[in-house]
N, C-alpha and C. Protein backbone atom coordinates (compact mmCIF):
# COMPACT_ATOMS: atom_id res chain seq x y z
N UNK A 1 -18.64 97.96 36.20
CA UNK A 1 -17.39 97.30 35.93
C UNK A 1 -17.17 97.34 34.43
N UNK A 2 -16.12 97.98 34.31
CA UNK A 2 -15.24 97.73 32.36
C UNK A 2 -15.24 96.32 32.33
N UNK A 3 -14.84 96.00 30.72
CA UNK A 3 -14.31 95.10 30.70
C UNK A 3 -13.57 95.02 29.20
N UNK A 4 -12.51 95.42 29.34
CA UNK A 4 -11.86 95.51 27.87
C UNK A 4 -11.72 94.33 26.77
N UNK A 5 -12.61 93.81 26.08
CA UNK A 5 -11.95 92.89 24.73
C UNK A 5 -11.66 93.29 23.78
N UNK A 6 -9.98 93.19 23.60
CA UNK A 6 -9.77 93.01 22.43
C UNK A 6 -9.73 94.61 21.44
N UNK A 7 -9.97 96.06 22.59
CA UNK A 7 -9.99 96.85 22.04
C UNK A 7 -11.51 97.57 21.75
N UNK A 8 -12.30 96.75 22.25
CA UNK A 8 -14.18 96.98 22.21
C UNK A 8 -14.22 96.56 23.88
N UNK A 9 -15.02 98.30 24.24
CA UNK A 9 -14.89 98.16 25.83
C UNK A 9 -16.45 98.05 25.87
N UNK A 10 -17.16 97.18 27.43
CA UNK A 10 -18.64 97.02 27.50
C UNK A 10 -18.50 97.55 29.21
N UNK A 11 -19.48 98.30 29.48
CA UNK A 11 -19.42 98.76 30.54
C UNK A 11 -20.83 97.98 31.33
N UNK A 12 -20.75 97.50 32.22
CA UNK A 12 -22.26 96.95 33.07
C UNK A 12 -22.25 98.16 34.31
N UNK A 13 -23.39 98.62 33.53
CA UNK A 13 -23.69 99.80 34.78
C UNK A 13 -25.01 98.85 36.01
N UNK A 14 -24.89 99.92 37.19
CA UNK A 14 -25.76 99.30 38.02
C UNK A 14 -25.99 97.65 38.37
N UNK A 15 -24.55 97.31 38.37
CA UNK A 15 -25.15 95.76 38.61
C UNK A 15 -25.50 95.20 39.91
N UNK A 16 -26.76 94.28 39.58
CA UNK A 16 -27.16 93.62 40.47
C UNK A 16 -27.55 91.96 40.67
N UNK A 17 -27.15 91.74 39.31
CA UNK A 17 -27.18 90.48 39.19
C UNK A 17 -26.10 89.97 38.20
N UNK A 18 -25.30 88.61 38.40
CA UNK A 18 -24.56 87.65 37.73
C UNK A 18 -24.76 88.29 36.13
N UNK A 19 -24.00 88.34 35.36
CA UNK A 19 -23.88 88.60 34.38
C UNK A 19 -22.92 87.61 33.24
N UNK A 20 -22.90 87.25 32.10
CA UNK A 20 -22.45 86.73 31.38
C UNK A 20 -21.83 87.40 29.89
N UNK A 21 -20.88 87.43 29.28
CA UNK A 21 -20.61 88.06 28.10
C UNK A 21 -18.96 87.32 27.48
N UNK A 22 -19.77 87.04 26.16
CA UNK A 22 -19.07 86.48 25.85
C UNK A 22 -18.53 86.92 24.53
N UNK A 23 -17.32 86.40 23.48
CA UNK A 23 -16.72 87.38 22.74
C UNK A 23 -16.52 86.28 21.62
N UNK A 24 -16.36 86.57 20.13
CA UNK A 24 -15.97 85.68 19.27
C UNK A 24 -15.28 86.32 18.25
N UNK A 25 -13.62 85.48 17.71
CA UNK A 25 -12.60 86.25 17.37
C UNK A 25 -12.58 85.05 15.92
N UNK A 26 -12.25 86.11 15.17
CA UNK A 26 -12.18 84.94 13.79
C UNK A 26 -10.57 85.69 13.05
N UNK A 27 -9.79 84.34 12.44
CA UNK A 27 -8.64 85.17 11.71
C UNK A 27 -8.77 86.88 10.71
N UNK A 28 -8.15 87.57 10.80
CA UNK A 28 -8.13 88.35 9.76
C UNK A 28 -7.66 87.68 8.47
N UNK A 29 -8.13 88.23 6.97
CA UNK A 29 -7.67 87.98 6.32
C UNK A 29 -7.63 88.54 5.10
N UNK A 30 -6.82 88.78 3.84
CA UNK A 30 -6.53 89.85 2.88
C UNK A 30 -6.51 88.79 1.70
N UNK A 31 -6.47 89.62 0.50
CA UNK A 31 -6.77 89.36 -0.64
C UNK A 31 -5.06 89.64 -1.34
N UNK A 32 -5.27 88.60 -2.26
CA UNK A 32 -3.72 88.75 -3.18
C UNK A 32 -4.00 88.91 -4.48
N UNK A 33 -4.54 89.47 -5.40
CA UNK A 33 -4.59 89.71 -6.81
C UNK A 33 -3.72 89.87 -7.70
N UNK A 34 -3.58 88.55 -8.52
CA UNK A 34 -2.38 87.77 -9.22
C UNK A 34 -2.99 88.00 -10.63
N UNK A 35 -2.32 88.69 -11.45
CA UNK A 35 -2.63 88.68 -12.86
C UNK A 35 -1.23 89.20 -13.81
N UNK A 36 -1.44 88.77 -15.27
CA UNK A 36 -0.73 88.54 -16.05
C UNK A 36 -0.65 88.92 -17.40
N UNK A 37 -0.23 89.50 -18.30
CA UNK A 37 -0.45 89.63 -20.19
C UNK A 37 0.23 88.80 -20.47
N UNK A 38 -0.22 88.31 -21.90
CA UNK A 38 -0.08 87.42 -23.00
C UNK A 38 1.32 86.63 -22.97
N UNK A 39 1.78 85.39 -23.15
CA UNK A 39 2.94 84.81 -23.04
C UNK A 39 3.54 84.44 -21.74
N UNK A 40 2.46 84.21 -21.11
CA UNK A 40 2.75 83.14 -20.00
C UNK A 40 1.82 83.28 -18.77
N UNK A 41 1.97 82.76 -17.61
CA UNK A 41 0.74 82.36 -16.50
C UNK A 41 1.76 83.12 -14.76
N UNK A 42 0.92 82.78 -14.28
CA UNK A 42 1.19 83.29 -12.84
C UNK A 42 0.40 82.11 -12.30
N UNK A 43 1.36 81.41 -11.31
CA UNK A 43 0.54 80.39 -10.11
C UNK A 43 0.75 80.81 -8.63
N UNK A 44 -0.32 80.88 -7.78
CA UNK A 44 -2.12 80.67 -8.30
C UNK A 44 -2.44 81.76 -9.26
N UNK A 45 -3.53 81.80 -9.87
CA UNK A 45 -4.21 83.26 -10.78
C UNK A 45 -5.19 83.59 -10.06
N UNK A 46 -5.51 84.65 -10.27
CA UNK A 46 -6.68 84.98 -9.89
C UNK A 46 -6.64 85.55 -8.56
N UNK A 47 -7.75 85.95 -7.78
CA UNK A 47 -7.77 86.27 -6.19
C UNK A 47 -7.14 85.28 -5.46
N UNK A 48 -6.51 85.47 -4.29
CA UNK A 48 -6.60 84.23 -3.59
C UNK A 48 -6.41 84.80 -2.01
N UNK A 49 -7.29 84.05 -1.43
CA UNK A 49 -7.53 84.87 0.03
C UNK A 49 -6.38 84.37 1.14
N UNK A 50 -5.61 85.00 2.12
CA UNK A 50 -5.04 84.36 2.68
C UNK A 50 -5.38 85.04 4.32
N UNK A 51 -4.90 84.07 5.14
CA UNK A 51 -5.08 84.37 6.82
C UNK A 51 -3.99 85.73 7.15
N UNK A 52 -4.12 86.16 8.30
CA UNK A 52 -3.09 87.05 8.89
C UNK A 52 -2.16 86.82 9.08
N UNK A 53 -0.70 87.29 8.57
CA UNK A 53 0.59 86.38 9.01
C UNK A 53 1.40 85.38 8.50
N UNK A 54 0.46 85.03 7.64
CA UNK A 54 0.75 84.00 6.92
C UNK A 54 1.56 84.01 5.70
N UNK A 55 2.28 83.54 4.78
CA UNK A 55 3.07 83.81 3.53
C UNK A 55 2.11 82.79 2.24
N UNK A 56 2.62 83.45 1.08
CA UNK A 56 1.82 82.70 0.13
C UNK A 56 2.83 83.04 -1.22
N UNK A 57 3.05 81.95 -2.10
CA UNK A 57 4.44 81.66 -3.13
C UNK A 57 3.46 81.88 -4.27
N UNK A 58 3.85 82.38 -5.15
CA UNK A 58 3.38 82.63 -6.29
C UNK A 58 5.16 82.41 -7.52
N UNK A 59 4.57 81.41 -8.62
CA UNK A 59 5.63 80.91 -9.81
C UNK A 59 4.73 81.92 -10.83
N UNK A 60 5.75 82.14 -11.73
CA UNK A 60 5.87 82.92 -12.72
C UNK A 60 6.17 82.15 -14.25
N UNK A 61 5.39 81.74 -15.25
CA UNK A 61 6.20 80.80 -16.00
C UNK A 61 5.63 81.59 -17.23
N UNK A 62 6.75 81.57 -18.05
CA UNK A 62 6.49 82.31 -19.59
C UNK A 62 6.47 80.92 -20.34
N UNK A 63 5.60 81.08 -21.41
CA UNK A 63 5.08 80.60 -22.38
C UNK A 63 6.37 80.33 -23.00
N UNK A 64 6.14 78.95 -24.07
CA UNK A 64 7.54 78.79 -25.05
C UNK A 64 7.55 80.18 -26.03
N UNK A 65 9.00 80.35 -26.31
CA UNK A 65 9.24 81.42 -26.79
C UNK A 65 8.77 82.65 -26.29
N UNK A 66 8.82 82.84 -25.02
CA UNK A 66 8.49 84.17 -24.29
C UNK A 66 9.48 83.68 -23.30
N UNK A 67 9.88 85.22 -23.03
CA UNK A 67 10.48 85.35 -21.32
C UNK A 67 9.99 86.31 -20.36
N UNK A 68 10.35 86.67 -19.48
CA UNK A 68 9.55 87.10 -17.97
C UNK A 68 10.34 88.68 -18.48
N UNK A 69 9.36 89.47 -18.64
CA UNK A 69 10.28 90.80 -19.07
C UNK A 69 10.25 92.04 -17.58
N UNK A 70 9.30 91.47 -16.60
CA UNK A 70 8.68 92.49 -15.27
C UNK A 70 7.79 91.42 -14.29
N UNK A 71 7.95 92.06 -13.25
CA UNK A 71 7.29 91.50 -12.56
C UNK A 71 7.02 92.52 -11.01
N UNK A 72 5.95 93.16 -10.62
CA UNK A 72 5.33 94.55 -10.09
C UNK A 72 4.60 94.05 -9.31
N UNK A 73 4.61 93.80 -7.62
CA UNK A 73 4.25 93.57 -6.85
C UNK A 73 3.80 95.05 -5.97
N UNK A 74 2.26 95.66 -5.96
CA UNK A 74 1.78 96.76 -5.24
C UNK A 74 2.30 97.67 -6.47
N UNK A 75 1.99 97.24 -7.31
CA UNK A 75 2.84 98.44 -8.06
C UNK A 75 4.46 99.12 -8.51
N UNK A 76 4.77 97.89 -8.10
CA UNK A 76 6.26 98.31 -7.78
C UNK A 76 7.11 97.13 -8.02
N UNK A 77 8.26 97.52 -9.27
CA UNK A 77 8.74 96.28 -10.03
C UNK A 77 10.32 95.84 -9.09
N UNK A 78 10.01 94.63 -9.05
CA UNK A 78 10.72 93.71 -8.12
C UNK A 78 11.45 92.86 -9.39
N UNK A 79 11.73 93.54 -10.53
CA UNK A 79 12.31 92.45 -11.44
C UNK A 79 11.91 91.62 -12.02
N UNK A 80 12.52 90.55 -13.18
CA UNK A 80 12.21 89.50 -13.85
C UNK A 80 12.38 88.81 -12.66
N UNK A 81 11.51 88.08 -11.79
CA UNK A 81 11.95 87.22 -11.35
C UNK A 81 11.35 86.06 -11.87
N UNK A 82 10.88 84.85 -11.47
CA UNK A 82 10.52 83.28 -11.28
C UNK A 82 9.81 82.85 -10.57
N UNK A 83 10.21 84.07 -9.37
CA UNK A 83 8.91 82.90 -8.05
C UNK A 83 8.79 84.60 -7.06
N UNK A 84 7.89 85.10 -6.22
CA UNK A 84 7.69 85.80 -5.48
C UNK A 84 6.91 85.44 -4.51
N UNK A 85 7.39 85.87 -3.26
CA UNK A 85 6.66 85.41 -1.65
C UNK A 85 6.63 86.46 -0.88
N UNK A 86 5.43 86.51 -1.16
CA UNK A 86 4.61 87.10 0.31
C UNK A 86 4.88 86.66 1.70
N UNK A 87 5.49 86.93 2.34
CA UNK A 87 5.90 86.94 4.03
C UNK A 87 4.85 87.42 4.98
N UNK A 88 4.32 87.12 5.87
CA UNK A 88 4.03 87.76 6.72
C UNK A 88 3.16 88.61 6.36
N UNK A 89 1.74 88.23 5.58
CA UNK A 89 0.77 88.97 4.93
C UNK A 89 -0.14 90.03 6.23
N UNK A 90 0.11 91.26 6.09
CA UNK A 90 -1.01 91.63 6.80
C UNK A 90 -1.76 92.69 6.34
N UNK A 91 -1.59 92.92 4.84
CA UNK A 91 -2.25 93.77 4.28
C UNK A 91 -3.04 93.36 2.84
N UNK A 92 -3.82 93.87 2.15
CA UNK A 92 -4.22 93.29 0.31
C UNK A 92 -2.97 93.84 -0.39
N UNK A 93 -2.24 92.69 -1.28
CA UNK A 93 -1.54 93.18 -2.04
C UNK A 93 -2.03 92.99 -3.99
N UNK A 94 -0.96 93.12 -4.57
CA UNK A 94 -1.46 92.94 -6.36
C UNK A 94 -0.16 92.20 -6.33
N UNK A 95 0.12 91.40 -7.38
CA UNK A 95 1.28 91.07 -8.02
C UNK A 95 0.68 91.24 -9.09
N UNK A 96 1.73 91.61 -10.88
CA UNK A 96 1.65 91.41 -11.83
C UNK A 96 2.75 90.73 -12.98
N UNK A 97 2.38 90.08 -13.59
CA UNK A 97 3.88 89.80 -14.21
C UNK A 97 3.85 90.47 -16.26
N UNK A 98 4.98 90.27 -16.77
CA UNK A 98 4.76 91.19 -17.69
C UNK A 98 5.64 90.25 -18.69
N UNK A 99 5.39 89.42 -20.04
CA UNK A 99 6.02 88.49 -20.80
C UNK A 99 6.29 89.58 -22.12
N UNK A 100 7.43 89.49 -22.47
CA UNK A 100 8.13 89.53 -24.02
C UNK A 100 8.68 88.36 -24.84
N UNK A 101 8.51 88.24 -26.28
CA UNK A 101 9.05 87.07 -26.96
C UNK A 101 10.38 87.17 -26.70
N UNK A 102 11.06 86.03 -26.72
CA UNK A 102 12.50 86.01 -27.11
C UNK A 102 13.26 86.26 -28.16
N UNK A 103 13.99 87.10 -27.86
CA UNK A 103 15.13 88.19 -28.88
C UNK A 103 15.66 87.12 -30.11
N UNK A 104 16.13 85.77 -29.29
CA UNK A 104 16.84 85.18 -29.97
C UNK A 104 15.78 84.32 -31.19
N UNK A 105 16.47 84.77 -32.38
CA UNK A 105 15.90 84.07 -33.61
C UNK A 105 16.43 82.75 -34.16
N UNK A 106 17.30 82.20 -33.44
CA UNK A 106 17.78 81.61 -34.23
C UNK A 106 18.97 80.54 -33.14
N UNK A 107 19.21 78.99 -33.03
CA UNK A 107 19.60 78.39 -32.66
C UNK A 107 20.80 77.36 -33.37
N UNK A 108 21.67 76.74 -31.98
CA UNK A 108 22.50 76.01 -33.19
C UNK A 108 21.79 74.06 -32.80
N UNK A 109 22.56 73.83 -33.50
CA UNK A 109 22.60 72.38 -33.03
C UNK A 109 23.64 71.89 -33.88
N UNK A 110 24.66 71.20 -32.96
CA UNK A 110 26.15 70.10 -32.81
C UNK A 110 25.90 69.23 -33.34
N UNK A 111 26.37 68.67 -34.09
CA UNK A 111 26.57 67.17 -34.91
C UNK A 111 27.84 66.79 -35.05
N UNK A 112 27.78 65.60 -34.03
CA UNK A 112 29.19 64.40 -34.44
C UNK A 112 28.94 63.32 -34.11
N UNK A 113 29.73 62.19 -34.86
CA UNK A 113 29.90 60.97 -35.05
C UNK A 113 31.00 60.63 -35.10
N UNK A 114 31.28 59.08 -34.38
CA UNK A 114 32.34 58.38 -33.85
C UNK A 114 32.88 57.98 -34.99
N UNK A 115 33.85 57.36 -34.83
CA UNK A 115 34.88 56.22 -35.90
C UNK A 115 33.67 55.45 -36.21
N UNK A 116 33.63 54.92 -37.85
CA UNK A 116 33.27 53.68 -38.33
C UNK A 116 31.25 54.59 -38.47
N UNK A 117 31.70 55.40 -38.90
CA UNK A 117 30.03 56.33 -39.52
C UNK A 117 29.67 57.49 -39.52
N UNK A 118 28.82 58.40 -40.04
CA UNK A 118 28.72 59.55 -40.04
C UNK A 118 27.56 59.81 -39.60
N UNK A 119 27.29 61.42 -39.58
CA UNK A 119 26.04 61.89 -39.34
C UNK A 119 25.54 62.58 -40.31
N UNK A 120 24.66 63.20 -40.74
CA UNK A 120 24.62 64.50 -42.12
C UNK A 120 23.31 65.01 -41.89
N UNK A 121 23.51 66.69 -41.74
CA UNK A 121 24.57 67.53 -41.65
C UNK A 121 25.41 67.19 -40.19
N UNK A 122 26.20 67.44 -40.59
CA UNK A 122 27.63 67.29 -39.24
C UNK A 122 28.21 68.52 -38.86
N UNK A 123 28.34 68.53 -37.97
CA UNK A 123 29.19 70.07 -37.37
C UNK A 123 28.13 70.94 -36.74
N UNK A 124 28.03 71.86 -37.33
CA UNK A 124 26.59 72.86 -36.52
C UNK A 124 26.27 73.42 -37.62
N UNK A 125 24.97 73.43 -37.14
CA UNK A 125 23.45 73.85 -37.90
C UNK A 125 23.03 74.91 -37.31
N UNK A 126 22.58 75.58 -37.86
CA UNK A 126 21.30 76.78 -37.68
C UNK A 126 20.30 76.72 -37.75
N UNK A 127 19.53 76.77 -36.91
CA UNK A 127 17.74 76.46 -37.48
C UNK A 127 17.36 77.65 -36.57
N UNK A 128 16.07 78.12 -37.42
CA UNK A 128 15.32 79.15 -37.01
C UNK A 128 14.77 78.92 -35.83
N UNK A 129 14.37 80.03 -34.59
CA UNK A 129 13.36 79.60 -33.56
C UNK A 129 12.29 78.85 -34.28
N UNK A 130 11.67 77.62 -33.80
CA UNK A 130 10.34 76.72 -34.20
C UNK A 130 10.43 76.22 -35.09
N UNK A 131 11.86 76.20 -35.27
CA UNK A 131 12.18 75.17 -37.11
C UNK A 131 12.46 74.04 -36.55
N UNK A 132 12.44 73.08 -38.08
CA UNK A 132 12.86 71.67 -37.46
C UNK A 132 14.20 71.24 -38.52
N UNK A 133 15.06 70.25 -37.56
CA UNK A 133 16.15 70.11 -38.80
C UNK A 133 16.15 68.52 -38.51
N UNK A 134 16.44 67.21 -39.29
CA UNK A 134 16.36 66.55 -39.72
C UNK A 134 17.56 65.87 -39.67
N UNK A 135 18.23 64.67 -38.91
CA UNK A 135 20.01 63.80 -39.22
C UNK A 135 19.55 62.98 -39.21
N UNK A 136 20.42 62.39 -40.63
CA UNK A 136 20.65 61.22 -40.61
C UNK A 136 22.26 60.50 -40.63
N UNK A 137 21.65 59.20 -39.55
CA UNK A 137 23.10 58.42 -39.13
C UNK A 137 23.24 57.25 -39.90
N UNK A 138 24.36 56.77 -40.11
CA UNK A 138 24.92 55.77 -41.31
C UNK A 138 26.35 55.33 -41.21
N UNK A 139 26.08 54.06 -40.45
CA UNK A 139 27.13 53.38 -40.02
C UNK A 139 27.99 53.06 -41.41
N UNK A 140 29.19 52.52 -41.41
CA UNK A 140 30.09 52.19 -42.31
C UNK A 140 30.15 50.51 -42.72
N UNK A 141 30.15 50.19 -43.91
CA UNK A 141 29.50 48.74 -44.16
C UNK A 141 30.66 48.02 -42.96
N UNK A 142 29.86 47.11 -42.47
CA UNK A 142 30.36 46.36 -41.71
C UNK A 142 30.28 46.56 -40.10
N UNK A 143 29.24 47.68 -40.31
CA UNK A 143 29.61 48.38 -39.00
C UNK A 143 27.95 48.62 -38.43
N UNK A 144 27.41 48.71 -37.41
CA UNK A 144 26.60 49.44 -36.93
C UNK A 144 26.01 50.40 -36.16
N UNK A 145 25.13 51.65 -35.85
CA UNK A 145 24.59 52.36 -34.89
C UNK A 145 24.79 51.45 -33.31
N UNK A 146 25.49 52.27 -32.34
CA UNK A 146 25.36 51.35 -31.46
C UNK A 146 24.61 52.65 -30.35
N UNK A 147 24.37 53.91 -30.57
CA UNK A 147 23.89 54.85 -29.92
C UNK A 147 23.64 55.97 -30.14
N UNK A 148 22.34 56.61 -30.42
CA UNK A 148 22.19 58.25 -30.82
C UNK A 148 22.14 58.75 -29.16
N UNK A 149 22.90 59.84 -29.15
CA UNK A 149 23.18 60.91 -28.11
C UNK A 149 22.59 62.06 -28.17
N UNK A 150 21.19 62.23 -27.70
CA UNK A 150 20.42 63.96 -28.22
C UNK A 150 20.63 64.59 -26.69
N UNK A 151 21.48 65.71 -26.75
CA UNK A 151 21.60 66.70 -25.77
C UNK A 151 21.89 65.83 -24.10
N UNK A 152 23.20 64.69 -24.52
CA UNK A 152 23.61 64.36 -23.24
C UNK A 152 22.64 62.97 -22.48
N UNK A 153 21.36 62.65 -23.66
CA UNK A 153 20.49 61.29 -23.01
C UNK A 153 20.22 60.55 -24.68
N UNK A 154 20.52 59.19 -24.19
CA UNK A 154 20.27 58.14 -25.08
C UNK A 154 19.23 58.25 -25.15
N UNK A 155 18.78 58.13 -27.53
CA UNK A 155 17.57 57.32 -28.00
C UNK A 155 17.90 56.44 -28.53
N UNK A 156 18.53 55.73 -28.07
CA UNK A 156 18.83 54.37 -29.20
C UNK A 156 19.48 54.34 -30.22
N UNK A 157 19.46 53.48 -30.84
CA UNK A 157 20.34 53.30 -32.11
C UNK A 157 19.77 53.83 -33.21
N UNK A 158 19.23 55.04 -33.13
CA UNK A 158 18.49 55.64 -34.53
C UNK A 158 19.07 55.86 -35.67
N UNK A 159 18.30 55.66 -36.70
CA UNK A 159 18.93 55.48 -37.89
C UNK A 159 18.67 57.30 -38.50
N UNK A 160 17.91 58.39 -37.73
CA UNK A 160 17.46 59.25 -37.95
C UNK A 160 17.13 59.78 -37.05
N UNK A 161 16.90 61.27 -36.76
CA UNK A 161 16.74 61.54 -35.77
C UNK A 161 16.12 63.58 -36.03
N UNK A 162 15.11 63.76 -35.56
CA UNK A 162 14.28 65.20 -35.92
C UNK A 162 13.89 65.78 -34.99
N UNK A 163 14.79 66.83 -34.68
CA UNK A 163 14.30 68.19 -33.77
C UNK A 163 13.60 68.91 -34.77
N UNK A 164 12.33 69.03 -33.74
CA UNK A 164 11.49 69.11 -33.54
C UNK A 164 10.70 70.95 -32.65
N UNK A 165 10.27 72.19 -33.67
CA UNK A 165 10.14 73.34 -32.79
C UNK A 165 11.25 73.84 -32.04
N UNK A 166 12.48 73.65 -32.90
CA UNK A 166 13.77 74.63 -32.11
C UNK A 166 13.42 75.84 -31.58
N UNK A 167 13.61 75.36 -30.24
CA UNK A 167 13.41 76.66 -29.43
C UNK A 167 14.74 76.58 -28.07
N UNK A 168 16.07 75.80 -28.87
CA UNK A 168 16.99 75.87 -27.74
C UNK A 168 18.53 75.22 -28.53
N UNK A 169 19.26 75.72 -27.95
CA UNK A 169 20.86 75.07 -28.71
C UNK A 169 20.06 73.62 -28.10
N UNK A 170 21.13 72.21 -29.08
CA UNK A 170 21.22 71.08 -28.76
C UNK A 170 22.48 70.34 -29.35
N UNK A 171 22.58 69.09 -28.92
CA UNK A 171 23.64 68.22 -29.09
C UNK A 171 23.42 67.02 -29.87
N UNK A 172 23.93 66.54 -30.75
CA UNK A 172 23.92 65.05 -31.12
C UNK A 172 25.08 64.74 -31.04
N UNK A 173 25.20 63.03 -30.95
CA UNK A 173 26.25 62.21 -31.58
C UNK A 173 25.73 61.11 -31.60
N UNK A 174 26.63 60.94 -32.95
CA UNK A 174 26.20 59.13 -33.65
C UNK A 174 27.34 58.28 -32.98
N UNK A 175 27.32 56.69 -32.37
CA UNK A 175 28.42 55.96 -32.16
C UNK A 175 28.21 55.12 -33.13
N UNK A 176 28.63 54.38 -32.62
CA UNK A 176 28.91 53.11 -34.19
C UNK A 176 30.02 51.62 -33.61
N UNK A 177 30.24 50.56 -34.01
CA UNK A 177 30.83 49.72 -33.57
C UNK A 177 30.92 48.67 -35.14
């Protein structure tokens, strides 16, 4: 009598007695090899083993002042992307990702202030990528700070206020009362 498992056939020749056979099946499973150059990370890193069938998300994050310049899954570039997923794993794949600094040298930052005080410098500024620029606010006698505005969220009534590693346009405004 045959007895087919699974693709592995056992044949019992001459039988004459009760027989027993038994079979043990474990998931398949493949390897994902996640790696990266200089100016930023890949999550997870490294190997990471996964079951048959299964999907597995890998994030892409560039370092400050770097951006995502490639990103080559099996060898084969799928773009700057952000995030890549494996579907339905049933083979070993590679992902790689590939970082360049950012082009841009140079940022602004907005300055204004309400009736009854100023800011200085006012209007827009230039500061270098990773520079820092420095306002100061100064209510009008009789008058006081009633709110510094940095990029759309209250710090209080600062009398001063220092960005800090420009590495992005931003916003101020001084109020006053």
């Amino acid at each position: 009598m045959a007895s087919n498992l699974g693709g592995y056939n056992y044949t019992f020749s001459n039988v004459t007695a009760n027989h027993t056979i038994s079979a043990t099946f474990a998931v398949a499973t493949y390897t994902i090899a996640a790696s990266t150059g200089a100016g930023g990370s890949i999550s997870p890193t490294g190997t990471t083993t996964v079951n048959y069938g299964t999907s597995n998300t890998y994030t892409i994050t560039p370092a400050t002042g770097y951006k995502i310049s490639g990103v080559t899954v099996d060898g084969v570039s799928v773009g700057a992307v952000s995030s890549y997923t494996f579907s339905n794993v049933t083979a070993n794949h590679t992902i790689a990702a590939t970082f360049t600094p950012n082009t841009i040298s140079s940022f602004t930052i907005t300055a204004s202030a309400g009736t009854n005080g100023s800011i200085s410098p006012s209007g827009t500024t230039t500061v270098n990528s990773g520079g820092s620029q420095t306002y100061t606010i100064a209510p009008q006698k009789g008058h006081k700070v009633v709110s510094v505005i940095v990029d759309g969220v209250s710090v209080g009534a600062a009398r001063s206020y220092v960005f800090s590693n420009v590495t992005a346009n931003h916003t101020i405004q001084a109020n006053f009362r």
